[in-house]
C-alpha atoms as a PDB file:
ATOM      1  CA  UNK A   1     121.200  72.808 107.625  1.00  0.00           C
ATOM      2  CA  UNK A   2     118.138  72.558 110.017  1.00  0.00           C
ATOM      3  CA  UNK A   3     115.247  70.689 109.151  1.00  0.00           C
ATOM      4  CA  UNK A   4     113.268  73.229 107.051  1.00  0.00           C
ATOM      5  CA  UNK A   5     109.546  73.758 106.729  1.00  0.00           C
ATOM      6  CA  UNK A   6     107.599  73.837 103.614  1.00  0.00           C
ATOM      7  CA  UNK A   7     106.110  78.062 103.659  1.00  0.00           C
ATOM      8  CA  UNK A   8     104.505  79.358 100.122  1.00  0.00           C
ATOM      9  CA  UNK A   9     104.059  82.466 101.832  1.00  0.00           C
ATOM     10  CA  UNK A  10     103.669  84.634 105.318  1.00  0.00           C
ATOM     11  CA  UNK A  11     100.923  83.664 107.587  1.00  0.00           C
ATOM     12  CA  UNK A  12      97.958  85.474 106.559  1.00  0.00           C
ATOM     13  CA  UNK A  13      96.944  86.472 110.153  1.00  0.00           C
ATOM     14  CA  UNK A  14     100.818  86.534 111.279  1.00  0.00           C
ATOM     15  CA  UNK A  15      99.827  89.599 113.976  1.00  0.00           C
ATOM     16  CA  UNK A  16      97.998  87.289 116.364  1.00  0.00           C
ATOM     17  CA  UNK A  17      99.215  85.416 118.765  1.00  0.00           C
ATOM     18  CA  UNK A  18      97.394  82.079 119.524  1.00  0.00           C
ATOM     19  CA  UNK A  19      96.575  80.740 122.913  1.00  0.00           C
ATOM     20  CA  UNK A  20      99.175  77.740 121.751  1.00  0.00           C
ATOM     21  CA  UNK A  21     101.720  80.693 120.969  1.00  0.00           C
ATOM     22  CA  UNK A  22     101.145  82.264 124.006  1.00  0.00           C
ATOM     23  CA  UNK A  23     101.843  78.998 126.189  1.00  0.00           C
ATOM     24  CA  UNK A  24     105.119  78.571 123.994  1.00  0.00           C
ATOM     25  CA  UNK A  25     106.470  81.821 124.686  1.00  0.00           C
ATOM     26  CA  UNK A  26     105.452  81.819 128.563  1.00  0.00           C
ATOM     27  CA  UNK A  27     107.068  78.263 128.625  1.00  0.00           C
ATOM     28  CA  UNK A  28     110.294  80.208 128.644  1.00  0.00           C
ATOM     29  CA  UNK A  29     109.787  81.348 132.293  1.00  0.00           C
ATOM     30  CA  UNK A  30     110.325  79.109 135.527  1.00  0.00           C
ATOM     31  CA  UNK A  31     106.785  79.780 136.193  1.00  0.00           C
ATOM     32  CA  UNK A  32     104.563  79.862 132.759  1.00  0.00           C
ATOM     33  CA  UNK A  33     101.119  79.804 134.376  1.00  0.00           C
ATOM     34  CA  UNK A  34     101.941  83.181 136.156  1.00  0.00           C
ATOM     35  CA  UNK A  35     103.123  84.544 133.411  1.00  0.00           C
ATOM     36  CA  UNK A  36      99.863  83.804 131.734  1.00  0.00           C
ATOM     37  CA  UNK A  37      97.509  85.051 133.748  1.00  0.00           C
ATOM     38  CA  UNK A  38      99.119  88.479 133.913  1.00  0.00           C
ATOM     39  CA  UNK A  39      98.688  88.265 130.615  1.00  0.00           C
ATOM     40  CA  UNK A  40      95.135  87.718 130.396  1.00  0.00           C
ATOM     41  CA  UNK A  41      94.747  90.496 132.571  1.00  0.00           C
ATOM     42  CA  UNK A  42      96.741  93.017 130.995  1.00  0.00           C
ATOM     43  CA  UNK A  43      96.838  91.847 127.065  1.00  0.00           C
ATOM     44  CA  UNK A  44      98.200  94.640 125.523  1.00  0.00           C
ATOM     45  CA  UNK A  45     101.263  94.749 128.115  1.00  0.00           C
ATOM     46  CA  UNK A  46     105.032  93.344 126.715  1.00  0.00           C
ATOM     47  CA  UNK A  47     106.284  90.956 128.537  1.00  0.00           C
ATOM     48  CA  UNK A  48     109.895  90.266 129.610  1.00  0.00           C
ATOM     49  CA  UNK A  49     110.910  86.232 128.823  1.00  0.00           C
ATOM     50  CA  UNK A  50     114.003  84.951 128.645  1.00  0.00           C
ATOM     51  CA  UNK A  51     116.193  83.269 126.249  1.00  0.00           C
ATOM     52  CA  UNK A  52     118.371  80.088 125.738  1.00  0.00           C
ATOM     53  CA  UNK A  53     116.025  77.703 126.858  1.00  0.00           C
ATOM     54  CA  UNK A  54     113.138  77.409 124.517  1.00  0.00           C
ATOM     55  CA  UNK A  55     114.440  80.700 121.890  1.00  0.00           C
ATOM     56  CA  UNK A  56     117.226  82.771 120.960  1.00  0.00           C
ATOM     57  CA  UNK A  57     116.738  86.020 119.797  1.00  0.00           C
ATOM     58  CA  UNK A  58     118.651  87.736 117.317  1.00  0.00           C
ATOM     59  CA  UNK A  59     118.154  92.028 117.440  1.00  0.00           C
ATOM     60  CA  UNK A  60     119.102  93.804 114.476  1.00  0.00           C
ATOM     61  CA  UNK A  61     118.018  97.221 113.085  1.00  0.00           C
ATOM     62  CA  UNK A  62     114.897  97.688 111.613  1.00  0.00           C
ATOM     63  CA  UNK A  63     115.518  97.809 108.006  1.00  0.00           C
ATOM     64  CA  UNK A  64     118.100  95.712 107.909  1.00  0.00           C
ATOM     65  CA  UNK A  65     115.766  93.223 109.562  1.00  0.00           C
ATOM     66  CA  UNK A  66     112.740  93.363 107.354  1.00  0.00           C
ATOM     67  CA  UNK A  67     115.325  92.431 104.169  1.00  0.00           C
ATOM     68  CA  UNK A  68     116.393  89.419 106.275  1.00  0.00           C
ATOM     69  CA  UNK A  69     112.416  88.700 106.684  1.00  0.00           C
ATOM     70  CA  UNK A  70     111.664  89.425 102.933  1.00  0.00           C
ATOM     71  CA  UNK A  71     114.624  86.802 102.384  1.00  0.00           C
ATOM     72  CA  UNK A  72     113.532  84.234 104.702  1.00  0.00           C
ATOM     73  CA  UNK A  73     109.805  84.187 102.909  1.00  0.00           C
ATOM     74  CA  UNK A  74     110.381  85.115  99.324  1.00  0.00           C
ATOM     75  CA  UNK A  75     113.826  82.821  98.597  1.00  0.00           C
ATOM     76  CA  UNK A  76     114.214  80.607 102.275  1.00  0.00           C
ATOM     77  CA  UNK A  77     111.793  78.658 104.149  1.00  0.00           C
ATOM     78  CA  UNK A  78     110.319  81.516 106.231  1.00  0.00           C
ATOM     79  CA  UNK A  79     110.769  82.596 109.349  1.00  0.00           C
ATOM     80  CA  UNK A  80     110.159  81.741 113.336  1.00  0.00           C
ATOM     81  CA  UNK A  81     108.037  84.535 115.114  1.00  0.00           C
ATOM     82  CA  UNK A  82     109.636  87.974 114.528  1.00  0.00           C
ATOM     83  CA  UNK A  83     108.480  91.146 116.495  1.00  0.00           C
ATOM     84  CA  UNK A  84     109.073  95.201 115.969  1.00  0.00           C
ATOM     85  CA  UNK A  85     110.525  96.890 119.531  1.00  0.00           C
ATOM     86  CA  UNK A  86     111.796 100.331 119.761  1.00  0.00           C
ATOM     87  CA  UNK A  87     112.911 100.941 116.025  1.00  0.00           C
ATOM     88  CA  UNK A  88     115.048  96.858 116.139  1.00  0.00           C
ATOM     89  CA  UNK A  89     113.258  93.837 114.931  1.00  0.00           C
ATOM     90  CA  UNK A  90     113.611  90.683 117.314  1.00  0.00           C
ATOM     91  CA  UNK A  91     113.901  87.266 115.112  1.00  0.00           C
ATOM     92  CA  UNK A  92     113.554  84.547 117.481  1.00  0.00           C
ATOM     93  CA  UNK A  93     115.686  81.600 116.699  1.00  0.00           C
ATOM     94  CA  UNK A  94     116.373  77.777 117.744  1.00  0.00           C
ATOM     95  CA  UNK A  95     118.750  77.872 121.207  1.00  0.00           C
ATOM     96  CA  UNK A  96     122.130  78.305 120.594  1.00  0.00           C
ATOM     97  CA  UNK A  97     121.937  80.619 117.634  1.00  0.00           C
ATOM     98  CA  UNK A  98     122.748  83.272 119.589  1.00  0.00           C
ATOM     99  CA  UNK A  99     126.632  81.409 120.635  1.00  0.00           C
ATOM    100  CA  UNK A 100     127.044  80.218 117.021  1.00  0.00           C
ATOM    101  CA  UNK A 101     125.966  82.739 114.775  1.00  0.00           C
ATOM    102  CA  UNK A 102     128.751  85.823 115.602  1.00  0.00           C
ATOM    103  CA  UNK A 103     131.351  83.531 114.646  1.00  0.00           C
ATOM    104  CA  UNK A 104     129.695  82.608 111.597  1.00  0.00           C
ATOM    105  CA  UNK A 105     129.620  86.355 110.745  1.00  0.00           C
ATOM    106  CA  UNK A 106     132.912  86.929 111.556  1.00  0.00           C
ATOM    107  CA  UNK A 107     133.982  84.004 109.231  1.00  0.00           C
ATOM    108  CA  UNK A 108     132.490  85.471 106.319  1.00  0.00           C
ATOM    109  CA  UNK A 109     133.770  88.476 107.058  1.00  0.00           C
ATOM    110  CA  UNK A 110     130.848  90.998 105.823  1.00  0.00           C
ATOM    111  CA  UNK A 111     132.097  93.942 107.848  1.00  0.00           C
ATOM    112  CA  UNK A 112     130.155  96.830 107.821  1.00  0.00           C
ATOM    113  CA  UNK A 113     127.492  95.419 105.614  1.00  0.00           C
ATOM    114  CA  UNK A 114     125.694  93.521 108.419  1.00  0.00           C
ATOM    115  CA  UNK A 115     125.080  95.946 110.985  1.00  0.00           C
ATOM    116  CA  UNK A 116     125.405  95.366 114.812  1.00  0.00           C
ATOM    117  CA  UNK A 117     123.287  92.084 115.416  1.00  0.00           C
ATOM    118  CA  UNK A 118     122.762  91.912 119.349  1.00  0.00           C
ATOM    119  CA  UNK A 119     122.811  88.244 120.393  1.00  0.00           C
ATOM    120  CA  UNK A 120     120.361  87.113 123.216  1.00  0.00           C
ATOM    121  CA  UNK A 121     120.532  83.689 124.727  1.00  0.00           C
ATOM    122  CA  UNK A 122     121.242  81.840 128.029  1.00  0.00           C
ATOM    123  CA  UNK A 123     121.067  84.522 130.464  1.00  0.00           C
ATOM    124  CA  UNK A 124     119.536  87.340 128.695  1.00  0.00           C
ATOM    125  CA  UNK A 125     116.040  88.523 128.447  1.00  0.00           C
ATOM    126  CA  UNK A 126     114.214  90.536 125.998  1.00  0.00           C
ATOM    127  CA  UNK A 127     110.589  92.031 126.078  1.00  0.00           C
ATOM    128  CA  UNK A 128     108.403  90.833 123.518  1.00  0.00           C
ATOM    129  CA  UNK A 129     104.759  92.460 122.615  1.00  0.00           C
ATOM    130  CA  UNK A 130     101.689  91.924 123.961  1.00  0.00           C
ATOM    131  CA  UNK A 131      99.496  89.514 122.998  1.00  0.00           C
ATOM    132  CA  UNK A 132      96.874  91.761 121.753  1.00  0.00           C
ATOM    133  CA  UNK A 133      97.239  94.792 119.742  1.00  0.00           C
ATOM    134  CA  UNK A 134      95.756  98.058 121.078  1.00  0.00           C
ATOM    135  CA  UNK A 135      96.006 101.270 122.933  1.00  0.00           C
ATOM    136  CA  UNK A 136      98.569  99.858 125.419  1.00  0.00           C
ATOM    137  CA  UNK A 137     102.469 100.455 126.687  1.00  0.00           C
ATOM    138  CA  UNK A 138     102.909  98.395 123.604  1.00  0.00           C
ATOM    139  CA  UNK A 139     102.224 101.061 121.588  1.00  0.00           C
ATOM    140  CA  UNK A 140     104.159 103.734 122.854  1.00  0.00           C
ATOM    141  CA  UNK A 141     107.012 101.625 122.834  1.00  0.00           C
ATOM    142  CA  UNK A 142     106.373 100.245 118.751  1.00  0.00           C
ATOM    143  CA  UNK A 143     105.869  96.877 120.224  1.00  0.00           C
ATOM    144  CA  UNK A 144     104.099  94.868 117.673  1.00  0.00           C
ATOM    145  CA  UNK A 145     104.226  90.913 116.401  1.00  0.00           C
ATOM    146  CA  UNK A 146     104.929  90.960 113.036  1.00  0.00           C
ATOM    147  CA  UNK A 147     104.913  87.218 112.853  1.00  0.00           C
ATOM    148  CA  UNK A 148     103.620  86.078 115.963  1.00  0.00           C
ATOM    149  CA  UNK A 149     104.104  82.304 117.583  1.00  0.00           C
ATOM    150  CA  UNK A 150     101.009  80.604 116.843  1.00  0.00           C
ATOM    151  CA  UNK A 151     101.615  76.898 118.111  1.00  0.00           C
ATOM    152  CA  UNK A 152     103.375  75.282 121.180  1.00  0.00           C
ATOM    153  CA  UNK A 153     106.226  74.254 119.103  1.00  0.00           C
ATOM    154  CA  UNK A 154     106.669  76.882 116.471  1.00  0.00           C
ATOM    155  CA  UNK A 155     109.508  75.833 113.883  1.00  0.00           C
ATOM    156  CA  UNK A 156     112.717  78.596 114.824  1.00  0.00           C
ATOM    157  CA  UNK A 157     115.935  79.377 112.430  1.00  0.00           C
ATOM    158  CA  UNK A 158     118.726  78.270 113.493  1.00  0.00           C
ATOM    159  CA  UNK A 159     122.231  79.983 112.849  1.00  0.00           C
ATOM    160  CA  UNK A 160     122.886  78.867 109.678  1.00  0.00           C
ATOM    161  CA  UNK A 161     119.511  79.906 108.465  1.00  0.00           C
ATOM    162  CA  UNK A 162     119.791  83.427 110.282  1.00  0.00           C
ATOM    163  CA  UNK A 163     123.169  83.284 108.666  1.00  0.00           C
ATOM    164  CA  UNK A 164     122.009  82.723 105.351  1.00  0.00           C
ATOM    165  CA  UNK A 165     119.264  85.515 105.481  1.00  0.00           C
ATOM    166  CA  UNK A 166     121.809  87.903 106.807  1.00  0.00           C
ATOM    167  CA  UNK A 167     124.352  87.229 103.956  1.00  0.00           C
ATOM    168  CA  UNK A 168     121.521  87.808 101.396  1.00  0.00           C
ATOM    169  CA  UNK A 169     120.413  90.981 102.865  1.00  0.00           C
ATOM    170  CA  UNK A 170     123.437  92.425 103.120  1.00  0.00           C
ATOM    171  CA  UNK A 171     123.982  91.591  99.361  1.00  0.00           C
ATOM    172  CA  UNK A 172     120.904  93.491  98.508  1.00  0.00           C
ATOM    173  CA  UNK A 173     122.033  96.323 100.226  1.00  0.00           C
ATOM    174  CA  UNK A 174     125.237  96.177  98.829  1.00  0.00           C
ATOM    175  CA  UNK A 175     123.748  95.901  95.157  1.00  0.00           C
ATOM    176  CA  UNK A 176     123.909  99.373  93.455  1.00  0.00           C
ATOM    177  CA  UNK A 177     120.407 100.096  92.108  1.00  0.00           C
ATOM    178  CA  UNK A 178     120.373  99.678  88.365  1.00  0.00           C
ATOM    179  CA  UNK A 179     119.415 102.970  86.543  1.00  0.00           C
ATOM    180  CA  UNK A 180     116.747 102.351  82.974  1.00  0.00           C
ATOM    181  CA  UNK A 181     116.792 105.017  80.972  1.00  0.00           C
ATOM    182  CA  UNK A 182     114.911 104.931  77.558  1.00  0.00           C
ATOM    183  CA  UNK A 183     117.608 108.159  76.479  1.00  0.00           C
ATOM    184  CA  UNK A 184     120.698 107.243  75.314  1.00  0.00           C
ATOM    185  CA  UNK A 185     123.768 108.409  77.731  1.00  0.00           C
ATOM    186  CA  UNK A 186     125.385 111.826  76.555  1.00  0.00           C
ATOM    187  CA  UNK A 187     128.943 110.426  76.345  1.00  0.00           C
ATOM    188  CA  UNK A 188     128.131 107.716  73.488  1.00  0.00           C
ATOM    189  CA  UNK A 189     129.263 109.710  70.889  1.00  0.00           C
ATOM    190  CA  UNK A 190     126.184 110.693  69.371  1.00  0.00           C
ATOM    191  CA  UNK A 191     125.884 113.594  68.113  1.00  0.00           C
ATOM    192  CA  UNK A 192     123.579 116.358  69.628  1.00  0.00           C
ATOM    193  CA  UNK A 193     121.524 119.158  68.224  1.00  0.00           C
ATOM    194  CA  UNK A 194     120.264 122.425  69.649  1.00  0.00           C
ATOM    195  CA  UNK A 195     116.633 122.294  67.577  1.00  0.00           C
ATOM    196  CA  UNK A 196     115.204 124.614  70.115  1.00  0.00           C
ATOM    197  CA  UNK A 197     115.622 127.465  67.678  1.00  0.00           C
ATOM    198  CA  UNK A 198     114.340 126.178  64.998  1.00  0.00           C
ATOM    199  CA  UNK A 199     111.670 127.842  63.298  1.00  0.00           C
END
């Protein structure tokens, strides 16, 4: 198991990304200083940065990813930076989650419970939000941090972590809700009266 941080809860400002965040992510790129100062210039632009060096990213649908979140803060150790893009959240991970963790799912063989995960590492890219929420492509696209990076080494999941919030969630989907009545059920063998009638 990775070396786990100590999180009592979310960040309580976990939709801004720090100057120290910002370096982190644009560390990812051959030239992070360029990628910076577009960035100053056009904060509420995404940004395309890519993966395997310095993050993963794992993709998975939207709901299905905010029950991996809720798991990773309520019953794990929380969660690397996670972001919202076009209806999938994007859970950014240690390297090498993305070459480890489909075999890990395919081991414990959840099938259609997990839905599609899309893998990103060496060679991929992904774009992320921008920086700074507002009226922006961003927007249109439901870009948004919902944890953003915050320091210049931000502590990521690795596959066995990603792993253990996807078992979970699937597990809560795959729960039938439990039904609490305060009225007995009608086939207990009690015995039922008409007393509508009743003068």
């Amino acid at each position: 198991m990775s070396s786990l941080p100590h999180h009592a809860s979310a960040p309580a400002n976990a939709c801004d990304v720090t100057p120290a965040g910002a370096a982190w992510l644009a560390s990812a790129e051959t030239y992070p200083q360029g990628l910076l100062t577009g960035w100053r210039a056009r904060p509420t632009t995404p940004a395309v940065l890519s993966c395997g060096t310095v993050f993963d990213v794992v993709s998975v649908p939207a709901v299905f990813g905010r029950r991996m979140v809720d798991r990773l803060w309520h019953d794990g150790p929380g969660s690397g930076p996670v972001a919202a893009h076009r209806g999938r959240m994007l859970l950014f991970a240690a390297p090498g989650t993305a070459r480890r963790l489909p075999s890990l799912l395919a081991w414990e063989e959840w099938g259609p419970a997990v839905p599609s995960l899309l893998c990103h590492g060496p060679g991929d890219a992904v774009t992320v939000p921008p920086l700074a929420a507002g009226q922006g492509p961003g927007d249109r696209l439901g870009s948004r941090w919902l944890v953003a990076p915050d320091s210049r080494r931000p502590w990521l999941p690795g596959p066995d972590v990603v792993l253990w919030a996807c078992v979970r969630a699937a597990r809560a989907a795959a729960t039938p809700a439990v039904r609490i009545s305060i009225f007995p059920r009608g086939d207990q063998g009690a015995k039922v009266y008409d007393v509508s009638r009743r003068r």
